[in-house]
PDB file of N, CA and C in Angstrom:
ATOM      1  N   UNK A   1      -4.172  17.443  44.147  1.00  0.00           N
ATOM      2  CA  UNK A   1      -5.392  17.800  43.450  1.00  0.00           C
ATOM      3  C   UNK A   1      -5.988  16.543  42.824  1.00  0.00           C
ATOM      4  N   UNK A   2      -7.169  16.787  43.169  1.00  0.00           N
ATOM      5  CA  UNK A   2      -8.256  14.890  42.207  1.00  0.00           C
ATOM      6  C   UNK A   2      -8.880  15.629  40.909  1.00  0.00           C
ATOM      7  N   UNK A   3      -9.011  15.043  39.917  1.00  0.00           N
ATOM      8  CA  UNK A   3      -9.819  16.064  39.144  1.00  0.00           C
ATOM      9  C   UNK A   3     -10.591  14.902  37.873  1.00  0.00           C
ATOM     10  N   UNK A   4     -11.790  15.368  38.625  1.00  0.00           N
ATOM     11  CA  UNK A   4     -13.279  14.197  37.411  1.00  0.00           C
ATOM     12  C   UNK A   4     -12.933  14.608  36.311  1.00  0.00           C
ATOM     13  N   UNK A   5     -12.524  13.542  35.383  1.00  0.00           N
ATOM     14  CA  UNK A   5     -13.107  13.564  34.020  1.00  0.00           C
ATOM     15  C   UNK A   5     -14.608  13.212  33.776  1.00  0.00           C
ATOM     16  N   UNK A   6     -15.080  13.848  32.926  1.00  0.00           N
ATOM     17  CA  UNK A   6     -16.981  13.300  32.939  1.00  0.00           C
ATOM     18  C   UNK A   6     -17.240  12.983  31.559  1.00  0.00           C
ATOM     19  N   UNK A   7     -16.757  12.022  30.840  1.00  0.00           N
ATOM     20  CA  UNK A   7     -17.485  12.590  29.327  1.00  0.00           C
ATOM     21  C   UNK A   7     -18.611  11.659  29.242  1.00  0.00           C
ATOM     22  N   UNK A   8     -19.604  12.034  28.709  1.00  0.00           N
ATOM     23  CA  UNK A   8     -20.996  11.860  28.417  1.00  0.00           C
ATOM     24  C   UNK A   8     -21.612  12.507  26.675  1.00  0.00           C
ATOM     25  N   UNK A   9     -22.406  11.839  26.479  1.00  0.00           N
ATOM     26  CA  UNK A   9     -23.400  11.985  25.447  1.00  0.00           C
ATOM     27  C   UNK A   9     -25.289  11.838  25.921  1.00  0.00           C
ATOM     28  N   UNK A  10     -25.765  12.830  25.185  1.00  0.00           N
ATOM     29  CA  UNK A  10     -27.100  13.026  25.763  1.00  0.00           C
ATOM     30  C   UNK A  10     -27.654  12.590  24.853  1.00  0.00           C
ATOM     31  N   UNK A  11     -28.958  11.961  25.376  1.00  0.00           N
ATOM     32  CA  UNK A  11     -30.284  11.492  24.370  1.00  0.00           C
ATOM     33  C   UNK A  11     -30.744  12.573  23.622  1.00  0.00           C
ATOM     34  N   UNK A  12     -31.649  12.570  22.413  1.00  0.00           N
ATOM     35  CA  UNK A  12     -31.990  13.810  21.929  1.00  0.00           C
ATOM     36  C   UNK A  12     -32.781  14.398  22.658  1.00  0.00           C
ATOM     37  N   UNK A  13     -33.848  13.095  23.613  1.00  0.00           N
ATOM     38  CA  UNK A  13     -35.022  13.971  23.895  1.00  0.00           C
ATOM     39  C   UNK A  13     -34.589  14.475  25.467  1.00  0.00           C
ATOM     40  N   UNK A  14     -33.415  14.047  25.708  1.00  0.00           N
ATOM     41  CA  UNK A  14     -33.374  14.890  27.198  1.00  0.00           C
ATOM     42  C   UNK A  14     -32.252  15.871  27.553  1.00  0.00           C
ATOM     43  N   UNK A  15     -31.934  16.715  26.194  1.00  0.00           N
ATOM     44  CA  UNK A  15     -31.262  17.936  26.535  1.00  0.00           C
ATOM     45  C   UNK A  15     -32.085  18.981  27.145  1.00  0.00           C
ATOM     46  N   UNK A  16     -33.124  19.190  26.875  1.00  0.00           N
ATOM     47  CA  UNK A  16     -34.180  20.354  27.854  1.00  0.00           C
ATOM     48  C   UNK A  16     -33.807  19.988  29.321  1.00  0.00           C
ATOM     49  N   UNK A  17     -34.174  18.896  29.405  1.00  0.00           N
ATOM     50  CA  UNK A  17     -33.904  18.705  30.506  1.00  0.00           C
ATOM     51  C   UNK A  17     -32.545  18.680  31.351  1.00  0.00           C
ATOM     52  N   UNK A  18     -31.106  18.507  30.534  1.00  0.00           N
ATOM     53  CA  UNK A  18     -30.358  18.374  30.872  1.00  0.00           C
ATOM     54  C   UNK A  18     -29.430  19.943  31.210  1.00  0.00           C
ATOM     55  N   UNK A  19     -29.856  21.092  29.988  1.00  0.00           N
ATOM     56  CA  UNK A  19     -29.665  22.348  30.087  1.00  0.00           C
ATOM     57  C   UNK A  19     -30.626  23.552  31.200  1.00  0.00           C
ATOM     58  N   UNK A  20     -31.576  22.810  31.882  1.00  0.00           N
ATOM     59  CA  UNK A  20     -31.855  23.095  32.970  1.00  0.00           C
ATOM     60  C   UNK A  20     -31.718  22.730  33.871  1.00  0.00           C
ATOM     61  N   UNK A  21     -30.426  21.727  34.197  1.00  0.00           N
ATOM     62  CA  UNK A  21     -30.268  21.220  35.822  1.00  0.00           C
ATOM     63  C   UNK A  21     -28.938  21.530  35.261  1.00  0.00           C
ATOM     64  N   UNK A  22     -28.207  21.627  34.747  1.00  0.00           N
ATOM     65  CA  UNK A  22     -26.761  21.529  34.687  1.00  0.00           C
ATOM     66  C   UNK A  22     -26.103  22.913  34.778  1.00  0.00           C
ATOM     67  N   UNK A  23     -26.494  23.885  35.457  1.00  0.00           N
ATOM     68  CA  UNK A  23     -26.519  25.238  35.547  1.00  0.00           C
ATOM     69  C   UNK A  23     -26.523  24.994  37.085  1.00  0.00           C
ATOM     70  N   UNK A  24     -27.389  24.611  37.259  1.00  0.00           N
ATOM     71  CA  UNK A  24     -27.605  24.432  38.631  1.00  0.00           C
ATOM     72  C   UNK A  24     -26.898  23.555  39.436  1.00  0.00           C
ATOM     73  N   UNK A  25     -26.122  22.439  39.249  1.00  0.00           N
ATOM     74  CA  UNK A  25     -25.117  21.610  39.681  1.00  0.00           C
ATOM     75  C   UNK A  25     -23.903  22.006  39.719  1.00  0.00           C
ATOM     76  N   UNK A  26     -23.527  22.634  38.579  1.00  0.00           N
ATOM     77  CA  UNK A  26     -22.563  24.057  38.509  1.00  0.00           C
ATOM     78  C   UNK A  26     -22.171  24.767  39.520  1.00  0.00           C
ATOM     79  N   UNK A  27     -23.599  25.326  39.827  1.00  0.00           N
ATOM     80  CA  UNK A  27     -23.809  26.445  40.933  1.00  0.00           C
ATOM     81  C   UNK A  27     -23.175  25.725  42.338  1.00  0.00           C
ATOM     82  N   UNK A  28     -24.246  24.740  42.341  1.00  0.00           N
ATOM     83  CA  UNK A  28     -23.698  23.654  43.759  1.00  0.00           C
ATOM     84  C   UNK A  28     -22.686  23.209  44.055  1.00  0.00           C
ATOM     85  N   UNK A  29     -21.811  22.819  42.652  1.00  0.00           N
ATOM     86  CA  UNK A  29     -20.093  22.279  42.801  1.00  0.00           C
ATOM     87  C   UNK A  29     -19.453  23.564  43.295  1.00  0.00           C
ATOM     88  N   UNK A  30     -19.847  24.960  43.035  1.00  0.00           N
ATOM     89  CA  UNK A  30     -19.135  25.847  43.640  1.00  0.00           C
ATOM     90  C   UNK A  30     -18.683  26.287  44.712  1.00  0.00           C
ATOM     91  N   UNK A  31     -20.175  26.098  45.492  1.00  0.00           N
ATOM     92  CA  UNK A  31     -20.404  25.941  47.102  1.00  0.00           C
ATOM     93  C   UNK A  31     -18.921  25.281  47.490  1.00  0.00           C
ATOM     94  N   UNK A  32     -18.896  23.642  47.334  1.00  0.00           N
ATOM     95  CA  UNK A  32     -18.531  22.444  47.813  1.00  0.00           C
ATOM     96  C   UNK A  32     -17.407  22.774  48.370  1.00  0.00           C
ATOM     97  N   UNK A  33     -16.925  22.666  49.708  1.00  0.00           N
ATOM     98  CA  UNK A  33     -15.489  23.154  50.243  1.00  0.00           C
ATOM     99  C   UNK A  33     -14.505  21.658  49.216  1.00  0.00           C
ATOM    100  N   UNK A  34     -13.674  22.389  48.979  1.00  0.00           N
ATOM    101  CA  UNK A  34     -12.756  21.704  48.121  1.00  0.00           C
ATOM    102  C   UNK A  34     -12.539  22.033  47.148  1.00  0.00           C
ATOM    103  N   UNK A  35     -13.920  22.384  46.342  1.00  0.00           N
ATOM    104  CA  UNK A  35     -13.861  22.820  44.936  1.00  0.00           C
ATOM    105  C   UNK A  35     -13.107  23.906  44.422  1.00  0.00           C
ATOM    106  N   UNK A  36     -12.310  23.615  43.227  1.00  0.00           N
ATOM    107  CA  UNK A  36     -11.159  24.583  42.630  1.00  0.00           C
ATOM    108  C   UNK A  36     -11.694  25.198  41.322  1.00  0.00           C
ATOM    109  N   UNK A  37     -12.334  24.285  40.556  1.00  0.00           N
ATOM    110  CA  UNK A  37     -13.119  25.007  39.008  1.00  0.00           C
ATOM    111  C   UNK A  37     -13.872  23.663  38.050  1.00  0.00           C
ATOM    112  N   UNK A  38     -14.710  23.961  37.731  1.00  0.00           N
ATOM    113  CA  UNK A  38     -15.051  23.216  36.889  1.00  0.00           C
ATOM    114  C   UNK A  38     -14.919  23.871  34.895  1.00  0.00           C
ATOM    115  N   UNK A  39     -14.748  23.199  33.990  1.00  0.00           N
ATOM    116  CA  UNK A  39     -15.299  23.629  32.330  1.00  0.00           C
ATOM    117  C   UNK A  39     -15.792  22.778  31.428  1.00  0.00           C
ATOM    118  N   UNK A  40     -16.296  22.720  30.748  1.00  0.00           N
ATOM    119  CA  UNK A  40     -17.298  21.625  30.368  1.00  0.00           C
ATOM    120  C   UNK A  40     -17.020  22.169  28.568  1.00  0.00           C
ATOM    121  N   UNK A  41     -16.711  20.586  27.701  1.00  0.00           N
ATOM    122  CA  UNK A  41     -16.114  21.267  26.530  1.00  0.00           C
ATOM    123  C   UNK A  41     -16.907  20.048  25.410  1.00  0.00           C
ATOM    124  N   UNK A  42     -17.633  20.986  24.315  1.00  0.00           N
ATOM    125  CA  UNK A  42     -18.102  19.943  23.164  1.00  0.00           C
ATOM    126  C   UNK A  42     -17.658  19.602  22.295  1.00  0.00           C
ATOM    127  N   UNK A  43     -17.106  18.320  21.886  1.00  0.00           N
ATOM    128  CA  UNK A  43     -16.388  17.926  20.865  1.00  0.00           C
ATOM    129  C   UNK A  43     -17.914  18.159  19.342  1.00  0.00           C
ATOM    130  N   UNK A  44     -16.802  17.911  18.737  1.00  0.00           N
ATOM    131  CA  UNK A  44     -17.701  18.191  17.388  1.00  0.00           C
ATOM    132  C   UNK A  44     -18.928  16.730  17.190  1.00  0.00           C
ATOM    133  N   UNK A  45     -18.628  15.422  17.675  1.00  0.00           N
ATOM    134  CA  UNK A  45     -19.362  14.469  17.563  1.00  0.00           C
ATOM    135  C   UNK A  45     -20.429  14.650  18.652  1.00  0.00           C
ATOM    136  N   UNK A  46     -20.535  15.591  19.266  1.00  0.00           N
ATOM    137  CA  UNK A  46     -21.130  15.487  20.259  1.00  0.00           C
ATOM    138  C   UNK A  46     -21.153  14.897  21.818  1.00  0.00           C
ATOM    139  N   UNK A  47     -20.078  14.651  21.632  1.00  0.00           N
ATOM    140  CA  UNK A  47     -19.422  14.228  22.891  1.00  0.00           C
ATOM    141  C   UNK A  47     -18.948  14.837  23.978  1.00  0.00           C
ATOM    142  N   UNK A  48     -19.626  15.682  25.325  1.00  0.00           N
ATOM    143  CA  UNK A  48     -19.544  16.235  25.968  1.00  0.00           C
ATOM    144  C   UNK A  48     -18.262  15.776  26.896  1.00  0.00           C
ATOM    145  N   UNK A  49     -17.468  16.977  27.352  1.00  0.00           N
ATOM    146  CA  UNK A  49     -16.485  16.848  28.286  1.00  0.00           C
ATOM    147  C   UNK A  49     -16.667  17.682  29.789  1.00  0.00           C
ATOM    148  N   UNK A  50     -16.230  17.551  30.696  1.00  0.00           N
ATOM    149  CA  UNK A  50     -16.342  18.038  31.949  1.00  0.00           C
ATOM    150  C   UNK A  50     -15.247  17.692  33.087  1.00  0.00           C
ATOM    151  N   UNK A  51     -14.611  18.559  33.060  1.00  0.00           N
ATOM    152  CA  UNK A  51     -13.237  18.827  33.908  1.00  0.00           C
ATOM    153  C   UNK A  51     -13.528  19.283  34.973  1.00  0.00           C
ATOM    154  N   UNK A  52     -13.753  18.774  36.377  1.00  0.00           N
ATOM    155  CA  UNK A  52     -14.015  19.031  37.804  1.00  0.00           C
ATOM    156  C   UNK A  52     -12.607  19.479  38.842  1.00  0.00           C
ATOM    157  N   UNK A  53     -12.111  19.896  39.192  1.00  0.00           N
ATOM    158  CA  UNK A  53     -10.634  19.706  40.046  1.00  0.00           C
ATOM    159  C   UNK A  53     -11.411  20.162  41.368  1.00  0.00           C
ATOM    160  N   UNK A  54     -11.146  19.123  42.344  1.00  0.00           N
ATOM    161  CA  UNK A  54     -10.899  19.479  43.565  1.00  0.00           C
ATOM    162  C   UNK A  54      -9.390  19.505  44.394  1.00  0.00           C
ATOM    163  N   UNK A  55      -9.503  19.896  45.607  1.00  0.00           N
ATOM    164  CA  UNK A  55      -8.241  20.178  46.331  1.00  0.00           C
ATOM    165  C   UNK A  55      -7.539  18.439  46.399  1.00  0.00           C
ATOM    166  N   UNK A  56      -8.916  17.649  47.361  1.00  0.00           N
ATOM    167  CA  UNK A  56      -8.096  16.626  47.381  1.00  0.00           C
ATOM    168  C   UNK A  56      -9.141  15.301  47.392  1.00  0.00           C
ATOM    169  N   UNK A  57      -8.824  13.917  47.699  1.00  0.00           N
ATOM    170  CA  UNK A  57     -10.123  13.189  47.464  1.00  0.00           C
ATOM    171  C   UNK A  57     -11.400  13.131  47.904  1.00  0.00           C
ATOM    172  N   UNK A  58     -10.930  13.876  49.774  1.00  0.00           N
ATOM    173  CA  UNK A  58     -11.994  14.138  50.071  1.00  0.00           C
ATOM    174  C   UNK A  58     -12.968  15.086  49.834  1.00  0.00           C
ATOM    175  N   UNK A  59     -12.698  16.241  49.534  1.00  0.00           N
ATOM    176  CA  UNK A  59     -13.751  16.903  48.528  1.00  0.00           C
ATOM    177  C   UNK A  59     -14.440  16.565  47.330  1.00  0.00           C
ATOM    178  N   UNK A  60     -13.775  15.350  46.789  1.00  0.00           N
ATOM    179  CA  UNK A  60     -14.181  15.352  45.677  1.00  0.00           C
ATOM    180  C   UNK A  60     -15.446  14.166  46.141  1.00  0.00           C
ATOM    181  N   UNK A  61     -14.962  12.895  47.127  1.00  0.00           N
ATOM    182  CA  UNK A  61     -15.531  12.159  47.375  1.00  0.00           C
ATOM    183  C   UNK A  61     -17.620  12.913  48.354  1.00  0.00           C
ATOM    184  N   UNK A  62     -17.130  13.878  48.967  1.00  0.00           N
ATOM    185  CA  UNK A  62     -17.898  14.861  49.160  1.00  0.00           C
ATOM    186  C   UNK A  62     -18.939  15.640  48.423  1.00  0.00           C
ATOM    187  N   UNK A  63     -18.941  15.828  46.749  1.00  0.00           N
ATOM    188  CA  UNK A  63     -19.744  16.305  46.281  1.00  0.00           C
ATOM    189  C   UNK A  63     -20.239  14.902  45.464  1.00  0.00           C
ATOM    190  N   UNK A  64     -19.373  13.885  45.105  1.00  0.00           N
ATOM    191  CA  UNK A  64     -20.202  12.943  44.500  1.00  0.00           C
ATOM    192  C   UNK A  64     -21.501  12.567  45.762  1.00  0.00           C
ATOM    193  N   UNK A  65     -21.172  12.462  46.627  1.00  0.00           N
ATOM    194  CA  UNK A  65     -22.153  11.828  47.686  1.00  0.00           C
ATOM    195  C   UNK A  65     -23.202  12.997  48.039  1.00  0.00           C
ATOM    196  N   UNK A  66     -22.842  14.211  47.822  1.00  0.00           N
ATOM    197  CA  UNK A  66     -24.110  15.465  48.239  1.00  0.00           C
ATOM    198  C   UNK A  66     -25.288  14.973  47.856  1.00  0.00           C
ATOM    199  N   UNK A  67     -26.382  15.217  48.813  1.00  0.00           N
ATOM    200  CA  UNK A  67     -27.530  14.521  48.512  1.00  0.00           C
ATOM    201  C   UNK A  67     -28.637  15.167  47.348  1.00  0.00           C
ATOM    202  N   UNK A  68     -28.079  16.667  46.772  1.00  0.00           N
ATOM    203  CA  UNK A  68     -28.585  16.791  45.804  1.00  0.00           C
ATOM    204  C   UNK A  68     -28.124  16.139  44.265  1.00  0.00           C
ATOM    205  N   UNK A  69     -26.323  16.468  44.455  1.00  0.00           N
ATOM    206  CA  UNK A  69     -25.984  16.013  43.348  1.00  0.00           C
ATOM    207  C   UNK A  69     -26.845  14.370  43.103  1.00  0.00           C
ATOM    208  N   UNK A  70     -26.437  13.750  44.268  1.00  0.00           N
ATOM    209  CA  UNK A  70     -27.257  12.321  43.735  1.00  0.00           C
ATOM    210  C   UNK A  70     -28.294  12.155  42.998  1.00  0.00           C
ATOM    211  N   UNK A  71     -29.259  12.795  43.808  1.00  0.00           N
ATOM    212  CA  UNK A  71     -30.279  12.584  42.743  1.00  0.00           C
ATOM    213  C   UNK A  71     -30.121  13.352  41.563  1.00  0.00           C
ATOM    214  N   UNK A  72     -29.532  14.643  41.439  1.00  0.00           N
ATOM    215  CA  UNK A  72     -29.177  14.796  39.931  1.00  0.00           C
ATOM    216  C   UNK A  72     -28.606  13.613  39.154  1.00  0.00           C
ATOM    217  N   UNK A  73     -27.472  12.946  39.926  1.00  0.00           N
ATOM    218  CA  UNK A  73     -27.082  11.704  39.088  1.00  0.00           C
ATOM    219  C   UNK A  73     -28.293  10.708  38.326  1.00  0.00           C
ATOM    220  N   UNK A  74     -29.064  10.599  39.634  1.00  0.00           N
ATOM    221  CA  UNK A  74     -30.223   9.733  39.049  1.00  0.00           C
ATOM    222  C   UNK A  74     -31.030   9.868  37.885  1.00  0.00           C
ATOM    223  N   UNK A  75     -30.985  11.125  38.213  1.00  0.00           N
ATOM    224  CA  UNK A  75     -32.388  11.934  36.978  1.00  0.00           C
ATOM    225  C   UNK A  75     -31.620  11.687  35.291  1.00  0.00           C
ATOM    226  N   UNK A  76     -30.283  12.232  36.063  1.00  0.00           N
ATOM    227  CA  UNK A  76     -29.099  11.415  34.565  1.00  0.00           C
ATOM    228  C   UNK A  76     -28.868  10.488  33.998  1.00  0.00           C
ATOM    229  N   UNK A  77     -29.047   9.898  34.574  1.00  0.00           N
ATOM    230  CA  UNK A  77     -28.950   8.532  34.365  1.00  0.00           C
ATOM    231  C   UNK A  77     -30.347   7.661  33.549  1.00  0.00           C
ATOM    232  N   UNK A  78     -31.369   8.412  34.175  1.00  0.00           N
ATOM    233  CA  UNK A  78     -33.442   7.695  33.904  1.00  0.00           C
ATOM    234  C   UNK A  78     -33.260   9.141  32.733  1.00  0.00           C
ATOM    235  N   UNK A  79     -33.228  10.445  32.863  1.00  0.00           N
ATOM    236  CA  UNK A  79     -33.741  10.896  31.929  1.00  0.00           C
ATOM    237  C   UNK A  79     -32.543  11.535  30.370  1.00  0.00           C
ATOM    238  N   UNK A  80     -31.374  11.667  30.943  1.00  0.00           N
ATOM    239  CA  UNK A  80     -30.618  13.099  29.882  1.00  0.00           C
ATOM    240  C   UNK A  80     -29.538  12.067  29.362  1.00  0.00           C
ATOM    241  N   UNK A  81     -28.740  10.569  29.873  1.00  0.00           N
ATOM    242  CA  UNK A  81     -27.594  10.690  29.314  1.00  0.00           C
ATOM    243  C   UNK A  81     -27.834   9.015  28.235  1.00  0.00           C
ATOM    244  N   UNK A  82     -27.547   9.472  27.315  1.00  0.00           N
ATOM    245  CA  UNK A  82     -27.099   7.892  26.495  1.00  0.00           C
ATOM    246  C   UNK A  82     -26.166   7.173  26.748  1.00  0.00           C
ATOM    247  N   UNK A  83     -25.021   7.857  27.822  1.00  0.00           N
ATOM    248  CA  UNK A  83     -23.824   6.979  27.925  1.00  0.00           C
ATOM    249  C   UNK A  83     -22.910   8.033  28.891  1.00  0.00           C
ATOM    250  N   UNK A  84     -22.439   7.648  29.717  1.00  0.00           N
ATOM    251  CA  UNK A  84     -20.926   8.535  29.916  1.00  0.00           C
ATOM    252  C   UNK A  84     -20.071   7.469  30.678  1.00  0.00           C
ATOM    253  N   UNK A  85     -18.665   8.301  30.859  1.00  0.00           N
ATOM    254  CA  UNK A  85     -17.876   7.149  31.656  1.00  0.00           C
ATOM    255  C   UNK A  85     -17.336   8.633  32.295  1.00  0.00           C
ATOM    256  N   UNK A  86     -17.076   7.824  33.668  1.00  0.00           N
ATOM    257  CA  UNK A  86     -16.583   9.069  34.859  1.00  0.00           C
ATOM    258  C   UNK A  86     -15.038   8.346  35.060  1.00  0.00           C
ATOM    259  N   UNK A  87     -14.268   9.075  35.636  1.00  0.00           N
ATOM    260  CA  UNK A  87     -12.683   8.717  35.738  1.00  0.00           C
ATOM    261  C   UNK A  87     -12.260  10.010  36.486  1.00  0.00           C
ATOM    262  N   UNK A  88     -11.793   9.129  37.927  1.00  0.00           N
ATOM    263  CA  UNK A  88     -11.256   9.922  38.735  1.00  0.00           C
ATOM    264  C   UNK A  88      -9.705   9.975  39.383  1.00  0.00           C
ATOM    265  N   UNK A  89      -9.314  11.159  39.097  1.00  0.00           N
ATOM    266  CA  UNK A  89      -7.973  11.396  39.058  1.00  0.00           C
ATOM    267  C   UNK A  89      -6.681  11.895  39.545  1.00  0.00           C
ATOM    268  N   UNK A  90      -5.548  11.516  40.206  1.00  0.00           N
ATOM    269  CA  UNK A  90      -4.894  12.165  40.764  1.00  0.00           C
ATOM    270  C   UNK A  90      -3.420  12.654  40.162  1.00  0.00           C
ATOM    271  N   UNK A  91      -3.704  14.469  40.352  1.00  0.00           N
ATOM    272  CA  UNK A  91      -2.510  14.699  39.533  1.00  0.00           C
ATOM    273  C   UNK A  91      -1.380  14.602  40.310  1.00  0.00           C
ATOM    274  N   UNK A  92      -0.383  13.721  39.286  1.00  0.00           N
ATOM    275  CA  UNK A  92       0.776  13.793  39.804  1.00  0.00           C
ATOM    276  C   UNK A  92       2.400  14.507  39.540  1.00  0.00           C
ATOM    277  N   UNK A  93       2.065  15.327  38.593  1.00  0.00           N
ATOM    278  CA  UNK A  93       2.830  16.782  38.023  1.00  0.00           C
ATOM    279  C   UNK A  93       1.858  17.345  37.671  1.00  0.00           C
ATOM    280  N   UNK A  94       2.659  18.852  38.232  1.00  0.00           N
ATOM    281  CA  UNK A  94       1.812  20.071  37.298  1.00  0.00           C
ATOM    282  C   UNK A  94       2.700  21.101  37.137  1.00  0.00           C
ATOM    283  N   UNK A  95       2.907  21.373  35.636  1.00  0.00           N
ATOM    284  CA  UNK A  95       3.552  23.137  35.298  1.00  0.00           C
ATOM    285  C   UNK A  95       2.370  23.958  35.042  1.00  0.00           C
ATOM    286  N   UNK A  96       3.158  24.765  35.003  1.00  0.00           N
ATOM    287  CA  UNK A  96       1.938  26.197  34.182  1.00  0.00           C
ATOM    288  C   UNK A  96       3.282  27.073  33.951  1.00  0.00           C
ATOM    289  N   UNK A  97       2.068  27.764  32.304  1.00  0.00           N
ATOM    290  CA  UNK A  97       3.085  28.970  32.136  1.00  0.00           C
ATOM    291  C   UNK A  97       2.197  29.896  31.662  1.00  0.00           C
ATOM    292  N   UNK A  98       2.410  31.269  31.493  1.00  0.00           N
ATOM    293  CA  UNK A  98       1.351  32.567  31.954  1.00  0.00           C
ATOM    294  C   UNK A  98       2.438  33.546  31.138  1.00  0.00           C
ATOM    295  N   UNK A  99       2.297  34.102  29.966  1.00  0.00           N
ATOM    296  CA  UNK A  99       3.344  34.770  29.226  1.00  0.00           C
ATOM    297  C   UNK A  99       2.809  36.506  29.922  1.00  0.00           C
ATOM    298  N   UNK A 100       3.562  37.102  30.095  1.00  0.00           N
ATOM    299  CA  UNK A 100       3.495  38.354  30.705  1.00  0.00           C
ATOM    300  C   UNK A 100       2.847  39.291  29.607  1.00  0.00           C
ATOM    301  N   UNK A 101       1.526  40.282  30.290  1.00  0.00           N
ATOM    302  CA  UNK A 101       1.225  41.419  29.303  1.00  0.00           C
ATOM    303  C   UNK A 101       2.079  42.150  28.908  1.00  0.00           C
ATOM    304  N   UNK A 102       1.875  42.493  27.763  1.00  0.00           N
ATOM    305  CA  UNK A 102       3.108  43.998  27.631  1.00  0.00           C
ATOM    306  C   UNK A 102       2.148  44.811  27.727  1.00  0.00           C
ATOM    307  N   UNK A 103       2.613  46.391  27.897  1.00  0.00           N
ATOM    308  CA  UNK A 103       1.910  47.220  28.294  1.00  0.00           C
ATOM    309  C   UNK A 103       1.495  48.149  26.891  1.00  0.00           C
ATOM    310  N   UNK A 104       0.263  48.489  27.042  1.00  0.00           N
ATOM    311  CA  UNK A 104      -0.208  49.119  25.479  1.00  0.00           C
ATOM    312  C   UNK A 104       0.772  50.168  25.223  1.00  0.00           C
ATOM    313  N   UNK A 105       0.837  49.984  23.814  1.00  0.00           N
ATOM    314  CA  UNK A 105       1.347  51.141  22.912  1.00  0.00           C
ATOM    315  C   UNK A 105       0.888  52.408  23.425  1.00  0.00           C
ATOM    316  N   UNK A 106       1.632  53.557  24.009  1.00  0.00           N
ATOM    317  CA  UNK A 106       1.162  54.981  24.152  1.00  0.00           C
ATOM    318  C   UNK A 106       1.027  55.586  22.228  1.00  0.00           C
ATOM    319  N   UNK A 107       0.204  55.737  22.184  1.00  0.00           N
ATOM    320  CA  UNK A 107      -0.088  57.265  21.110  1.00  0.00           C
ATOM    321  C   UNK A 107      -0.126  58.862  21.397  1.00  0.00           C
ATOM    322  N   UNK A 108       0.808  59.069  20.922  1.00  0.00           N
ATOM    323  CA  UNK A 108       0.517  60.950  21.107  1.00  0.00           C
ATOM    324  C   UNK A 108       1.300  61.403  19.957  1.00  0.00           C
TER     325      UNK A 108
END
């Protein structure tokens, strides 16, 4: 699994703009054969996060190059972001743990 880190910070004057394409890039990373999930998380300073996982590099290398995302990049770059740094990643362990439901209390 590869999985983008994205963190970024937006200009003031180009969140309009940035909360109407970023819905939509969303949408498009979903399409992307490879793609596993994206979540996107705001720190309190304002410092936007964005967790991408694809299957493997080539998917991932695949949606950076899509010819829409690009120019979304662009428009990011000229109009919505003050700064970000991208970092791309390969995991090399993974656990998970998933605690089991219990089943509701019957009442009678």
């Amino acid at each position: 699994m590869v999985i983008t880190i994205f963190r970024s910070r937006l200009k003031p004057e180009g969140t309009e703009a940035y909360y109407e394409l970023a819905p939509k890039m969303g949408e498009l990373a979903k399409t992307m054969p490879g793609y596993i999930s994206h979540k996107v998380f705001i720190a309190e300073d304002g410092e936007r996060l964005t967790l991408v996982e694809f299957e493997d590099e080539e998917a991932q290398r695949n949606w950076r190059m899509n010819a829409t995302h690009v120019e979304a990049q662009k428009k990011g770059r000229k109009e919505f972001y003050a700064e970000y740094k991208l970092q791309i990643c390969s995991v090399v362990r993974e656990t998970s743990f998933k605690a089991e439901k219990k089943a509701a209390a019957r009442t009678e």
